[in-house]
N, C-alpha and C. Protein backbone atom coordinates (compact mmCIF):
# COMPACT_ATOMS: atom_id res chain seq x y z
N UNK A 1 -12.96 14.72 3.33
CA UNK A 1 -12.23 14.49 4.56
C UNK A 1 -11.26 13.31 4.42
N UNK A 2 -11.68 12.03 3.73
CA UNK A 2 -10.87 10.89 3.68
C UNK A 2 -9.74 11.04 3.03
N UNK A 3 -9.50 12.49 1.91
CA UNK A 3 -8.74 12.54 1.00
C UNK A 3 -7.84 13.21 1.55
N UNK A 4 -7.78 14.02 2.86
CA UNK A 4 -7.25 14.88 3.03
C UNK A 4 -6.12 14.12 4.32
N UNK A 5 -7.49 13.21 4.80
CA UNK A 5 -6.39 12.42 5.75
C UNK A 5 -5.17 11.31 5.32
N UNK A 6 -6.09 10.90 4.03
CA UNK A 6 -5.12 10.06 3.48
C UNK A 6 -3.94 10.59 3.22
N UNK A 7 -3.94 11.61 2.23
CA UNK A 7 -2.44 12.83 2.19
C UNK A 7 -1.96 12.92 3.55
N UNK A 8 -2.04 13.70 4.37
CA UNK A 8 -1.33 13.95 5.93
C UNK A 8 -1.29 12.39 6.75
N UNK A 9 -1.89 11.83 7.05
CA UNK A 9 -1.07 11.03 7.47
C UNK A 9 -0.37 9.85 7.80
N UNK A 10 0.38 10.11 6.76
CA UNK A 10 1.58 9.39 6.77
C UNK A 10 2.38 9.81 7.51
N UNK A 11 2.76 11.17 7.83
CA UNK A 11 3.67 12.07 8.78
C UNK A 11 3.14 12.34 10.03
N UNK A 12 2.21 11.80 10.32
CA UNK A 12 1.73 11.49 11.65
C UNK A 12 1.98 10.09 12.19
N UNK A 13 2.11 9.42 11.81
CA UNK A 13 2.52 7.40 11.74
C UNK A 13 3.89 7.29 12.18
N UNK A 14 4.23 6.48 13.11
CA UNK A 14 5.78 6.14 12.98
C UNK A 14 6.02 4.99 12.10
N UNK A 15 7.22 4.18 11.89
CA UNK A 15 7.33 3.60 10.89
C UNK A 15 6.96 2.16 11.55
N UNK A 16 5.95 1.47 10.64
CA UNK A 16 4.87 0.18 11.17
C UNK A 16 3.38 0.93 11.73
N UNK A 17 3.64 2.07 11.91
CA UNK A 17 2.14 2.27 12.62
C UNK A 17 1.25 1.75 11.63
N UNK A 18 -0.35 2.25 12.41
CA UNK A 18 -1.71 1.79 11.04
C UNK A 18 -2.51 3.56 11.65
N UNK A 19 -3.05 3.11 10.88
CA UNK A 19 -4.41 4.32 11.01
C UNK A 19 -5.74 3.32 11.00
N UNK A 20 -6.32 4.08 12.10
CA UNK A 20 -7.78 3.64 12.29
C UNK A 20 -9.12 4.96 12.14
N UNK A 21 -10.02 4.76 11.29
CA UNK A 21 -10.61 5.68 10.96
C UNK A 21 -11.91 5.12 10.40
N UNK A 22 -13.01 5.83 10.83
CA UNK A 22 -14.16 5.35 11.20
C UNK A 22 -14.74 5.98 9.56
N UNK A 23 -15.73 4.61 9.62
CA UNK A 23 -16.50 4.66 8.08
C UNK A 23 -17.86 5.26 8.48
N UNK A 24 -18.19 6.60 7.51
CA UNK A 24 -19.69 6.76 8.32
C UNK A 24 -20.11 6.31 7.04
N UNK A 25 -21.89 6.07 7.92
CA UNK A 25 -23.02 4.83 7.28
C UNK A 25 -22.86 5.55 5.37
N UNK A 26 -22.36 4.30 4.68
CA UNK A 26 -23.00 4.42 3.42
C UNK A 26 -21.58 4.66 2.97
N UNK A 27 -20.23 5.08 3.18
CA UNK A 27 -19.29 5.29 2.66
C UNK A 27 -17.82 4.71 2.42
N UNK A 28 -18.48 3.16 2.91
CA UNK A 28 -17.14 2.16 2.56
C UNK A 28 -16.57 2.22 1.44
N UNK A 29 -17.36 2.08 0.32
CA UNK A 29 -17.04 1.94 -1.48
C UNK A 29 -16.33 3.51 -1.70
N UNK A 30 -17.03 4.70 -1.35
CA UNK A 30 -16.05 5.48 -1.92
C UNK A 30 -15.32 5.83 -0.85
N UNK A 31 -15.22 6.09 0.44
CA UNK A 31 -13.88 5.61 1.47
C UNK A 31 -12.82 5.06 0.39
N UNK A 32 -13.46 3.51 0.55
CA UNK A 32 -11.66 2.47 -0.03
C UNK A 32 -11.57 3.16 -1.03
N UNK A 33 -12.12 3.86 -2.01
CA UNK A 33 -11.28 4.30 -3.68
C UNK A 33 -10.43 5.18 -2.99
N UNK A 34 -10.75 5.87 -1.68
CA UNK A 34 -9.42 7.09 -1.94
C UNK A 34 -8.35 6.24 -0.86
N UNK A 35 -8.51 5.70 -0.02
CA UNK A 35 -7.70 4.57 0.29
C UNK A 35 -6.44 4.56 -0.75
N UNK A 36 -7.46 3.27 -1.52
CA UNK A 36 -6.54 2.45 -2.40
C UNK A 36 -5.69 3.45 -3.62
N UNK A 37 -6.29 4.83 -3.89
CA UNK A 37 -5.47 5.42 -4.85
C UNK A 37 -4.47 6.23 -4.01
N UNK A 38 -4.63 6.64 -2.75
CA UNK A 38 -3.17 6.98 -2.24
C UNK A 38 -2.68 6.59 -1.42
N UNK A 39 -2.54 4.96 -1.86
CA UNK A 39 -1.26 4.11 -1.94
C UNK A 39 -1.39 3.69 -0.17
N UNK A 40 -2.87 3.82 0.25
CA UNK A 40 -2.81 2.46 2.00
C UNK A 40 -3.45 1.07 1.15
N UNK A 41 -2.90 0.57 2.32
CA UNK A 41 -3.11 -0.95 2.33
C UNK A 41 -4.67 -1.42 3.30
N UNK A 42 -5.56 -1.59 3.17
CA UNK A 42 -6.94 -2.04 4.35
C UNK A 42 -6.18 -3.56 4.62
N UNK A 43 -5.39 -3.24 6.01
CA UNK A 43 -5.14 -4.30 7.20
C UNK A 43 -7.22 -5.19 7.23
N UNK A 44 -7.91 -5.09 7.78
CA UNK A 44 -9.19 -4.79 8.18
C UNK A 44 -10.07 -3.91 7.86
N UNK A 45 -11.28 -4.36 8.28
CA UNK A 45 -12.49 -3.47 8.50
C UNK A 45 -13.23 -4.55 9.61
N UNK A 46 -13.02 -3.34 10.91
CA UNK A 46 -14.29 -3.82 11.65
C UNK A 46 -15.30 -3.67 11.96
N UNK A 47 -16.43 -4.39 12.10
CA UNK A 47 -18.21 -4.16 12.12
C UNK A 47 -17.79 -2.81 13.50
N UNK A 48 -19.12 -2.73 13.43
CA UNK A 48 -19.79 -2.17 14.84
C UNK A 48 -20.93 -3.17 15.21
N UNK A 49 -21.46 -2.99 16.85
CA UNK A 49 -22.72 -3.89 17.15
C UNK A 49 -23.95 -4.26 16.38
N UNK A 50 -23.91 -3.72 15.31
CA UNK A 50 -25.21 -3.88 14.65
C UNK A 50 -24.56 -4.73 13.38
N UNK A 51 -23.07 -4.90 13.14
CA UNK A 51 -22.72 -5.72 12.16
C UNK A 51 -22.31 -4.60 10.88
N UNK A 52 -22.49 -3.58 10.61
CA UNK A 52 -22.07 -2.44 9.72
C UNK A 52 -20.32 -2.35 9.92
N UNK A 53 -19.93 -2.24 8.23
CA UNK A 53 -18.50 -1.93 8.80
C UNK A 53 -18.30 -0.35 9.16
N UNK A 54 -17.77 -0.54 10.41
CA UNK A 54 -17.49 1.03 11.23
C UNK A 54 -15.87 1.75 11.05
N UNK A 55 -14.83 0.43 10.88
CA UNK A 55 -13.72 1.21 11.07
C UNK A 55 -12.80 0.42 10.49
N UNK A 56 -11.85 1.43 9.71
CA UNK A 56 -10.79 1.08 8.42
C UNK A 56 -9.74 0.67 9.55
N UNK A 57 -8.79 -0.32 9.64
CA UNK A 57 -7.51 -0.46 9.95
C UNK A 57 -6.14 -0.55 8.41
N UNK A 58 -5.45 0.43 8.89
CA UNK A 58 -5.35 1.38 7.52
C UNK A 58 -3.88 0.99 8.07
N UNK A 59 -2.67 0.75 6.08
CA UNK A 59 -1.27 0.70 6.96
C UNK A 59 -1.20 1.47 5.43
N UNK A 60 0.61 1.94 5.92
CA UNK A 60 1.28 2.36 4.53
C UNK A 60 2.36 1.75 4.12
């Protein structure tokens, strides 16, 4: 799923937008690899109430 969003959207973003997109439990480490290989930047990561990171703030 992360790979697929990473491809599409960019053409959903206007120019400066971010993407915000939620980390489920256990999948930060391979989340950011597909991140970082097609070419976003991690603005952030914010917890959720229990302190877990929950959500990528994502730019291109």
């Amino acid at each position: 799923f992360y790979r697929m969003l990473a491809r599409r959207a960019p053409d959903w973003l206007n120019p400066g937008g971010c993407l915000l997109v939620e980390i489920g439990d256990g999948r930060l480490a391979d989340g950011q690899t597909v991140w970082d290989h097609e070419g976003w930047n991690t603005e952030g990561v914010i917890p959720d109430l229990d302190g877990r990171p929950r959500v990528w703030v994502l730019t291109r």
